[in-house]
PDB file of N, CA and C in Angstrom:
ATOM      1  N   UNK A   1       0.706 -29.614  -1.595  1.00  0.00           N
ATOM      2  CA  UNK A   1       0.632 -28.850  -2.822  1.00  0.00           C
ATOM      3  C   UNK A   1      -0.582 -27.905  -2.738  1.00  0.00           C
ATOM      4  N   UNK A   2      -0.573 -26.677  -3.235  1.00  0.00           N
ATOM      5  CA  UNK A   2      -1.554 -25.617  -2.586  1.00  0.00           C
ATOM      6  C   UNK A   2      -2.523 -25.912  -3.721  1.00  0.00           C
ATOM      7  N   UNK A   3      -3.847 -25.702  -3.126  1.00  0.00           N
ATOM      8  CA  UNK A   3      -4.656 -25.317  -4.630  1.00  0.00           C
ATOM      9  C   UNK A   3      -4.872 -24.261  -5.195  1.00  0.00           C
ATOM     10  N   UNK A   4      -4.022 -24.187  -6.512  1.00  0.00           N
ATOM     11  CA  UNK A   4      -4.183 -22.823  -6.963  1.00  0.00           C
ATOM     12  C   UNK A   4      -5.342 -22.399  -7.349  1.00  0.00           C
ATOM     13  N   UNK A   5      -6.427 -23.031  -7.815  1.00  0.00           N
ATOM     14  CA  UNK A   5      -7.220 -22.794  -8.245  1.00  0.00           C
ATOM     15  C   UNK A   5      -8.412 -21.593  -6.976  1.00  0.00           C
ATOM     16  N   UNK A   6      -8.437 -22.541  -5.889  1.00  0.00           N
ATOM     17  CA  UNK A   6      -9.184 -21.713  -5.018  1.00  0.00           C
ATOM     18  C   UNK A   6      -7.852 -20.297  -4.617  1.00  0.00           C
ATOM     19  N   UNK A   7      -6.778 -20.826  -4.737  1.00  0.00           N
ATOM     20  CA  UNK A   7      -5.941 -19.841  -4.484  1.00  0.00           C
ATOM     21  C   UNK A   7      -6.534 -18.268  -5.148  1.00  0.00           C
ATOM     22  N   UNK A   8      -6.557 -18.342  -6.488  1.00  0.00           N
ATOM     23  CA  UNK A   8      -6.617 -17.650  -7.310  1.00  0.00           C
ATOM     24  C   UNK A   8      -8.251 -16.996  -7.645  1.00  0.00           C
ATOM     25  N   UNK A   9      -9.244 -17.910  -7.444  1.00  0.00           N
ATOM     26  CA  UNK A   9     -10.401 -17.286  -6.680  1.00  0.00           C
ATOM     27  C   UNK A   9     -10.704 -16.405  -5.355  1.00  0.00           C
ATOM     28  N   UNK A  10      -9.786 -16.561  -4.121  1.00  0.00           N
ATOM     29  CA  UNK A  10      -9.686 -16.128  -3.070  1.00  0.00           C
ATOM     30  C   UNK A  10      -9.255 -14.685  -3.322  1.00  0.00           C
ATOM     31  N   UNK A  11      -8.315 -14.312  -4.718  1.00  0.00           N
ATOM     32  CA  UNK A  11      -7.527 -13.405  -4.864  1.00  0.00           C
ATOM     33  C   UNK A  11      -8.244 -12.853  -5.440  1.00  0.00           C
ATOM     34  N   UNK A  12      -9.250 -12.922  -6.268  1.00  0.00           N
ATOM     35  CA  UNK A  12     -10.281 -12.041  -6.697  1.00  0.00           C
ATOM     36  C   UNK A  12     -11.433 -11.520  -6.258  1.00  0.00           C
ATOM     37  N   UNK A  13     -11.611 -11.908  -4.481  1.00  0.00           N
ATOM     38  CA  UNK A  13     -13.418 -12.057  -4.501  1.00  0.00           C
ATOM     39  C   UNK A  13     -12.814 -10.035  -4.223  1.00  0.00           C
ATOM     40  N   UNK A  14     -14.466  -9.465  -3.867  1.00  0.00           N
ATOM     41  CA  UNK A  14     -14.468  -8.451  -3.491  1.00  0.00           C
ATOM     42  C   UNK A  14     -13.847  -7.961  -1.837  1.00  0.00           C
ATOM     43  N   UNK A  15     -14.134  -9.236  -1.470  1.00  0.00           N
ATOM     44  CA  UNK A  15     -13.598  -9.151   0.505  1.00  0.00           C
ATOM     45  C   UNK A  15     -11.583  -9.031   0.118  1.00  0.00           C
ATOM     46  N   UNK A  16     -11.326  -9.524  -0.749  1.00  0.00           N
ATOM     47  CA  UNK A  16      -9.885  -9.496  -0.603  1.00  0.00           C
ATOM     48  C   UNK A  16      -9.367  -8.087  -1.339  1.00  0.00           C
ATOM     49  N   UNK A  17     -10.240  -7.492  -2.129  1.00  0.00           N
ATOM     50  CA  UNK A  17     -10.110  -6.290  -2.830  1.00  0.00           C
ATOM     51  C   UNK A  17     -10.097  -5.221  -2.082  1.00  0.00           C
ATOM     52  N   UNK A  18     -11.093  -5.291  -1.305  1.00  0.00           N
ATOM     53  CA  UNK A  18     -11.225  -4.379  -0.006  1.00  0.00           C
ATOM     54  C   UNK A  18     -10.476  -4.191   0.897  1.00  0.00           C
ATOM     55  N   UNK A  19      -9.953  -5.770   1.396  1.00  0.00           N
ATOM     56  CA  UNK A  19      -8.491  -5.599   2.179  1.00  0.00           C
ATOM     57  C   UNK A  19      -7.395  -5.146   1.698  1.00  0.00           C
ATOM     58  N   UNK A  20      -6.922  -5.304   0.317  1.00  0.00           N
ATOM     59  CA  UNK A  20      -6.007  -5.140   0.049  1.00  0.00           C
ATOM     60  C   UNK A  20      -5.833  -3.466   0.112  1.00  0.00           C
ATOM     61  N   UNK A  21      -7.437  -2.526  -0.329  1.00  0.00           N
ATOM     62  CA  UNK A  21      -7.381  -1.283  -0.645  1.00  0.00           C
ATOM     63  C   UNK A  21      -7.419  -0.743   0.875  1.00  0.00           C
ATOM     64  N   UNK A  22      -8.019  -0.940   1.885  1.00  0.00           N
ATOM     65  CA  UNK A  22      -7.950  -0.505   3.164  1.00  0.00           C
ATOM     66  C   UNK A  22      -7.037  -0.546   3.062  1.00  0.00           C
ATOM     67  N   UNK A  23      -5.169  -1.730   3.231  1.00  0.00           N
ATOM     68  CA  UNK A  23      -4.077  -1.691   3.456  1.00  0.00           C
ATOM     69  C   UNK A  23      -3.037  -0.948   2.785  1.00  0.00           C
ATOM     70  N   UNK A  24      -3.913  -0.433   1.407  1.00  0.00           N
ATOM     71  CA  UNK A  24      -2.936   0.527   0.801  1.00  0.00           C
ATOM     72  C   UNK A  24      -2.741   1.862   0.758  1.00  0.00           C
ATOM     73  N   UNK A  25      -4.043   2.113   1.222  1.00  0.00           N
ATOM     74  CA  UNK A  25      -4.776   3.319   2.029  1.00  0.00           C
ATOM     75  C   UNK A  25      -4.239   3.804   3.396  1.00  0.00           C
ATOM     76  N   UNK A  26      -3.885   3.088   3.830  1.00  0.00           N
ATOM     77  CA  UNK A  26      -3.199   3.113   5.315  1.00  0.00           C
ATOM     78  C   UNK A  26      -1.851   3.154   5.060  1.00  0.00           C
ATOM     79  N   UNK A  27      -1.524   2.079   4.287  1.00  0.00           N
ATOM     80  CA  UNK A  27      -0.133   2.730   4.268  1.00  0.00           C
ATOM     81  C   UNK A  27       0.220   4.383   3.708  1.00  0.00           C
ATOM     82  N   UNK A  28      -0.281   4.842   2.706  1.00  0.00           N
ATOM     83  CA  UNK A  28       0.030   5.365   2.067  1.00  0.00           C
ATOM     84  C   UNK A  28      -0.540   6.775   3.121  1.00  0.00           C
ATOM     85  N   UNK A  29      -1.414   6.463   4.134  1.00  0.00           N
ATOM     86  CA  UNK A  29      -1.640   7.836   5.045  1.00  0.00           C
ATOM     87  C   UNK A  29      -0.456   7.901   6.128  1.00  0.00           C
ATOM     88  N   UNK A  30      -0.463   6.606   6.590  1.00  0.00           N
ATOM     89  CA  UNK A  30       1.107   6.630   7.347  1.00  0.00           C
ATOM     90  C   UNK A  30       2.529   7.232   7.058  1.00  0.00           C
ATOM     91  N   UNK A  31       2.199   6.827   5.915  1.00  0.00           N
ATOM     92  CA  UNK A  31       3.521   7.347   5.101  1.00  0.00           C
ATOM     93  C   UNK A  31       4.001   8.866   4.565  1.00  0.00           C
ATOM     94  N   UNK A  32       2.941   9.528   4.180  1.00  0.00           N
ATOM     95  CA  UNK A  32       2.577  10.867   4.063  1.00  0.00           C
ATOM     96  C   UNK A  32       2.516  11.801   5.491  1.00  0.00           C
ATOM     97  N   UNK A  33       2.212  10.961   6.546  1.00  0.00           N
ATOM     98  CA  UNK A  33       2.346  11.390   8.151  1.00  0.00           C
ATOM     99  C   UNK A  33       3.582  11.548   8.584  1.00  0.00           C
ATOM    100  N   UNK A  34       4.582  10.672   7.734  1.00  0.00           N
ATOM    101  CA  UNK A  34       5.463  10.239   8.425  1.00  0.00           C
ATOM    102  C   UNK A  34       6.493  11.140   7.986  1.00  0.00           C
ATOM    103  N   UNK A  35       6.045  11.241   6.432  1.00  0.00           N
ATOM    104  CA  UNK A  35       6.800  12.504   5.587  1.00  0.00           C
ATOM    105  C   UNK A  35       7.047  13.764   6.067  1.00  0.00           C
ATOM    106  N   UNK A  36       5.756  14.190   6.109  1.00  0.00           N
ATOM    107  CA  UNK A  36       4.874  15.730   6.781  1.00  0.00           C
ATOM    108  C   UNK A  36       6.083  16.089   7.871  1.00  0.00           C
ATOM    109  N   UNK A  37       6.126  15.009   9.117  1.00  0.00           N
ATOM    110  CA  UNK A  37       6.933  14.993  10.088  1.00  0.00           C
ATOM    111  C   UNK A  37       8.614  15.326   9.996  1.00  0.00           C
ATOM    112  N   UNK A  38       9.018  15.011   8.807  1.00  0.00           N
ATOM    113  CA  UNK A  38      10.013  15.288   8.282  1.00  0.00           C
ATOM    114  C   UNK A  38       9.970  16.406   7.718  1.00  0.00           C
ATOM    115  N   UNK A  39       8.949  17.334   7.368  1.00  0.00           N
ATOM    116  CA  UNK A  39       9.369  18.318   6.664  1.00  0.00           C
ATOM    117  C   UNK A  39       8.879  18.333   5.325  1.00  0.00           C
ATOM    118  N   UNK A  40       8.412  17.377   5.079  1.00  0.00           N
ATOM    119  CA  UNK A  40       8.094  17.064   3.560  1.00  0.00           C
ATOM    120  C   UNK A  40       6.759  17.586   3.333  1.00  0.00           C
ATOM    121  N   UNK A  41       6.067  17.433   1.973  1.00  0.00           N
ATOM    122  CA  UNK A  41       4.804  17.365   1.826  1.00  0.00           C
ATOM    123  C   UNK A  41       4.508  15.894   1.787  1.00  0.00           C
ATOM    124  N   UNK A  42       4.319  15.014   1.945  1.00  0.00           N
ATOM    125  CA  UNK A  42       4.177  13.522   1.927  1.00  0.00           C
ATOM    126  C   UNK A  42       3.292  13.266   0.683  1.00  0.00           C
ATOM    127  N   UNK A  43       3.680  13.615  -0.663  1.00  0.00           N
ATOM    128  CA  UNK A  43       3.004  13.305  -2.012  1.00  0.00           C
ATOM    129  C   UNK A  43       2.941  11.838  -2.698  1.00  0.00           C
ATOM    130  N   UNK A  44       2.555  11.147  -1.820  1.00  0.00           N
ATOM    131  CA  UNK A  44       2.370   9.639  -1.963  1.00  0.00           C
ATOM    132  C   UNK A  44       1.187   9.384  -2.823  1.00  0.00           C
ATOM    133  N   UNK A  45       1.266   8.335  -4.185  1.00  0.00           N
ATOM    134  CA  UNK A  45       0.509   7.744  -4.967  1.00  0.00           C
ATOM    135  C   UNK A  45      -0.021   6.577  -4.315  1.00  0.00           C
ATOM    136  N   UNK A  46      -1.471   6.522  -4.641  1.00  0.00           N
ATOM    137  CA  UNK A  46      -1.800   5.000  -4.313  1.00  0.00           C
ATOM    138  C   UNK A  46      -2.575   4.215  -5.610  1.00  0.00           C
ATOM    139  N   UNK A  47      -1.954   2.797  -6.023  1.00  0.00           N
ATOM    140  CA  UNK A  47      -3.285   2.136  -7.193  1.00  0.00           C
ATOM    141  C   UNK A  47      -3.117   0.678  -6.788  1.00  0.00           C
ATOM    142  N   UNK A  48      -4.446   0.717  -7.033  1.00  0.00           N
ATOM    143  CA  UNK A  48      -5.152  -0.606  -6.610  1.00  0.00           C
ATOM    144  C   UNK A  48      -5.874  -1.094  -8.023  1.00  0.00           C
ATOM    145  N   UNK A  49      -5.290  -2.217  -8.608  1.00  0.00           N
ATOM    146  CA  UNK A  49      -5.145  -2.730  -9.547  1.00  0.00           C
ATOM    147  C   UNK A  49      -6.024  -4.267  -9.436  1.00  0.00           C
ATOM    148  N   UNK A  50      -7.416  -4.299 -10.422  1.00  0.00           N
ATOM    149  CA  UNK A  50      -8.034  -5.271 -10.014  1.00  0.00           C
ATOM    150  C   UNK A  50      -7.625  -6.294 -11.660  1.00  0.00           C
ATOM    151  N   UNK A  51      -7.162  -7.232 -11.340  1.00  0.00           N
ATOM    152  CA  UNK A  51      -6.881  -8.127 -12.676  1.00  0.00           C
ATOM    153  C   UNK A  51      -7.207  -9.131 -12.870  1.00  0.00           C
ATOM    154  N   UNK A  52      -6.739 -10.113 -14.202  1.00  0.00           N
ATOM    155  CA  UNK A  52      -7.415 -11.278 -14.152  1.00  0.00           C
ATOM    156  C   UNK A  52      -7.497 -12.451 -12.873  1.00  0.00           C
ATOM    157  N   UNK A  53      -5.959 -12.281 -12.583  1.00  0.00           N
ATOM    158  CA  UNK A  53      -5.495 -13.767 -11.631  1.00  0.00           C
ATOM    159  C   UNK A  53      -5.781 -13.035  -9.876  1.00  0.00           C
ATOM    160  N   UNK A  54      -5.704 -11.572 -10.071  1.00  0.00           N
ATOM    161  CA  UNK A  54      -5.453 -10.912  -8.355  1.00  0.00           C
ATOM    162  C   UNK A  54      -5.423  -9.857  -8.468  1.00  0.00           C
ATOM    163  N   UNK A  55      -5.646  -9.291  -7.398  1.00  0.00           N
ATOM    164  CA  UNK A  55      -5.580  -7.621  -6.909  1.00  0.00           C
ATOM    165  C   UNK A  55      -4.390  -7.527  -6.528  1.00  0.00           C
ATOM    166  N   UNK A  56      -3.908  -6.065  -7.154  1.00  0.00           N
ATOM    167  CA  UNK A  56      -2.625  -5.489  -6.852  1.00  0.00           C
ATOM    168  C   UNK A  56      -2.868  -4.074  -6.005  1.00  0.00           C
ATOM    169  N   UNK A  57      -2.044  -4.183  -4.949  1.00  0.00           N
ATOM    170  CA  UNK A  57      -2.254  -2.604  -4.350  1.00  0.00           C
ATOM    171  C   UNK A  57      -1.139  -1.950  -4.401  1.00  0.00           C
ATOM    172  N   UNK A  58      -0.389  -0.766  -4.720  1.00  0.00           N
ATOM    173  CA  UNK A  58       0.860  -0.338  -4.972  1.00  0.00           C
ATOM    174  C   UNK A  58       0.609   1.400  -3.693  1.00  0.00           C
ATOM    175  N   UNK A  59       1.841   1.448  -3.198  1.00  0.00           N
ATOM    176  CA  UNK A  59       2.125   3.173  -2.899  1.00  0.00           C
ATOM    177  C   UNK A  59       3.752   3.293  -3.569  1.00  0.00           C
ATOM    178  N   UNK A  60       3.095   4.161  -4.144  1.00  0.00           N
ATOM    179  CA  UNK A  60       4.593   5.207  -4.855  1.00  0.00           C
ATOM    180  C   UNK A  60       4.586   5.991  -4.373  1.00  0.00           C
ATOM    181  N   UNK A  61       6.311   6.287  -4.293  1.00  0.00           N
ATOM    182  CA  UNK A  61       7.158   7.098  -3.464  1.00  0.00           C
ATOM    183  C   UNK A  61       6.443   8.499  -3.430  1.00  0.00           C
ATOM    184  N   UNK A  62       7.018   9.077  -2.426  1.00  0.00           N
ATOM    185  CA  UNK A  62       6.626  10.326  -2.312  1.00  0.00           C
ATOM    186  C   UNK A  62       7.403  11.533  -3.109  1.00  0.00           C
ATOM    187  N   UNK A  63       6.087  12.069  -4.207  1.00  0.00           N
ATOM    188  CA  UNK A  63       6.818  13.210  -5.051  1.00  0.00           C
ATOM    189  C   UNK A  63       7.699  14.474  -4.778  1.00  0.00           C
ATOM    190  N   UNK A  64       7.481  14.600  -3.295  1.00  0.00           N
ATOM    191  CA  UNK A  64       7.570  15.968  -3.066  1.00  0.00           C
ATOM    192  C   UNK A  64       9.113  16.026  -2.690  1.00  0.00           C
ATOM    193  N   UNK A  65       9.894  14.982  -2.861  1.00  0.00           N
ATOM    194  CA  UNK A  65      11.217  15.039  -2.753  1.00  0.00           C
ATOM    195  C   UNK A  65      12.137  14.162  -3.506  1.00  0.00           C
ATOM    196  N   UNK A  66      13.184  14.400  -3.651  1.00  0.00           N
ATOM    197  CA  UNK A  66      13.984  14.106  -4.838  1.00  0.00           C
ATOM    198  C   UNK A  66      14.457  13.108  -3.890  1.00  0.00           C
ATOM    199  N   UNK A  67      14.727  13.055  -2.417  1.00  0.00           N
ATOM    200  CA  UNK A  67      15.765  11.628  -1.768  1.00  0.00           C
ATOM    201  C   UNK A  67      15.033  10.409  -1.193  1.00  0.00           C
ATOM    202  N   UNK A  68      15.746   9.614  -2.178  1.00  0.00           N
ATOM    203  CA  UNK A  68      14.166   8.033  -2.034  1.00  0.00           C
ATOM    204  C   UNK A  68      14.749   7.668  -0.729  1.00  0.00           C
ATOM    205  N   UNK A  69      15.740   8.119  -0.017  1.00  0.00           N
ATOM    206  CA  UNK A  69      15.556   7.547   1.708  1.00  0.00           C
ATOM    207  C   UNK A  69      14.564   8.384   2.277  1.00  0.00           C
ATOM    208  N   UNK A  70      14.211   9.087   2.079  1.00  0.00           N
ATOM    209  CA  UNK A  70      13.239   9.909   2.699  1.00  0.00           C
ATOM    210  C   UNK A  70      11.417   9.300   2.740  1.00  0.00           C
ATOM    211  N   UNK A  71      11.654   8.808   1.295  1.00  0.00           N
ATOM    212  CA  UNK A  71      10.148   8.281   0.471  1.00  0.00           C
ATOM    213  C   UNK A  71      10.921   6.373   1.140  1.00  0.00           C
ATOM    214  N   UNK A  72      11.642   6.495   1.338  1.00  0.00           N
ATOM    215  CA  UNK A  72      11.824   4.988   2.032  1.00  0.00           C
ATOM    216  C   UNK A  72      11.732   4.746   3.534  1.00  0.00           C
ATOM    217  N   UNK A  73      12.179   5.945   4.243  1.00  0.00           N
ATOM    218  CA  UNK A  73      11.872   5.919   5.021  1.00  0.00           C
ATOM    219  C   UNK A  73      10.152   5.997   5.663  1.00  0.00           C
ATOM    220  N   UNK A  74       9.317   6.617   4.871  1.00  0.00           N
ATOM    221  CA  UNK A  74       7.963   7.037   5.380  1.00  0.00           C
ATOM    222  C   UNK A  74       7.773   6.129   5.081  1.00  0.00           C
ATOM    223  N   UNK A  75       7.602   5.584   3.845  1.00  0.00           N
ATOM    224  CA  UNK A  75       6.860   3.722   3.051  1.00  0.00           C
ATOM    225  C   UNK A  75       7.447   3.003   4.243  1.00  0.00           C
ATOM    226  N   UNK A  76       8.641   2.689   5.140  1.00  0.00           N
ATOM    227  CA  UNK A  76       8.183   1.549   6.061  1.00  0.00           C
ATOM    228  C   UNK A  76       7.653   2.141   6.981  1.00  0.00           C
ATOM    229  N   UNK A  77       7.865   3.042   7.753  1.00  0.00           N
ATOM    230  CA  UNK A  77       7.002   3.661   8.619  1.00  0.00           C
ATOM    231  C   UNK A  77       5.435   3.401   8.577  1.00  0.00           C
ATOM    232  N   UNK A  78       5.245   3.707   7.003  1.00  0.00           N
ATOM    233  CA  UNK A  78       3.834   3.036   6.744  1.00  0.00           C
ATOM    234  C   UNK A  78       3.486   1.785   6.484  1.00  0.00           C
ATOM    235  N   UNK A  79       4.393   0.960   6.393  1.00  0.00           N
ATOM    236  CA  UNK A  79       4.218  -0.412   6.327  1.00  0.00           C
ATOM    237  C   UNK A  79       3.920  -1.059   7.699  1.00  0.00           C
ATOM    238  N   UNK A  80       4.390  -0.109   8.688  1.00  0.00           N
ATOM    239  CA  UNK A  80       4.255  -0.778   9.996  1.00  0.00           C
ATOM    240  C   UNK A  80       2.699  -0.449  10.533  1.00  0.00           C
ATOM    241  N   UNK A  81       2.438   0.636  10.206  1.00  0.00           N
ATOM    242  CA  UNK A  81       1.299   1.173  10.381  1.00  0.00           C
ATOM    243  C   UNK A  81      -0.168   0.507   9.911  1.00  0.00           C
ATOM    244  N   UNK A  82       0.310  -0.087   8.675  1.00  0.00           N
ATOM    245  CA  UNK A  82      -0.658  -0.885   7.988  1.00  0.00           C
ATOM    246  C   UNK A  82      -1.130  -2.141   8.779  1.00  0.00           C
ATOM    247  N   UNK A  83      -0.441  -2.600   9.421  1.00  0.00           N
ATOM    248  CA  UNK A  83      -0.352  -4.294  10.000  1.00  0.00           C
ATOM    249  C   UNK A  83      -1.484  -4.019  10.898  1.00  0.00           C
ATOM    250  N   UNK A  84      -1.984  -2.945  11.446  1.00  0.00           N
ATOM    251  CA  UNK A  84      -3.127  -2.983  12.686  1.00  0.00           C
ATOM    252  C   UNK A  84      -4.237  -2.679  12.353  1.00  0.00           C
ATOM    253  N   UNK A  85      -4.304  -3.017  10.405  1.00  0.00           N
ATOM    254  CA  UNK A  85      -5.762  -2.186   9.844  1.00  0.00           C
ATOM    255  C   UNK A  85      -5.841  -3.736   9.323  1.00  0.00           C
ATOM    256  N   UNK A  86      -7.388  -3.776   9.670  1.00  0.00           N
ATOM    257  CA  UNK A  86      -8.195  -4.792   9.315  1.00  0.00           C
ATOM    258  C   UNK A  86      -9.104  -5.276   7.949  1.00  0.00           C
TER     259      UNK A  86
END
């Protein structure tokens, strides 16, 4: 049975805030790279959301085009990209 308690401390310190924002950061440059490459402007949102229980890191789709395979395609592109940032 996990302990939530340290669980939920772990999820707040500043070291996990940081990771989470490096990783959303990266994705969200990958992804805009990945766009660009396509033709796009790669208009990717990033928020990093610090709350009571945990940090949330979000990338939203890319504005600069109306076809979410396109903004789906770059987001995994950048998801893969993310895995080698520390």
């Amino acid at each position: 049975m996990p302990n939530r308690r340290n669980i939920a401390s772990f999820l707040r310190t500043p070291q996990t805030r940081a990771l989470i924002e490096r990783k959303t950061r990266a994705i969200e440059s990958a992804a805009s790279s990945a766009a660009r490459a396509e033709g796009w402007r790669g208009e990717f949102r990033t928020d990093v959301e610090t709350g009571d229980r945990r940090v949330r890191g979000a990338v939203i789709g890319d504005y600069s085009t109306r076809y979410p395979e396109v903004s789906r395609r770059a987001l995994l592109r950048g998801l893969d990209a993310a895995r080698a940032v520390e």
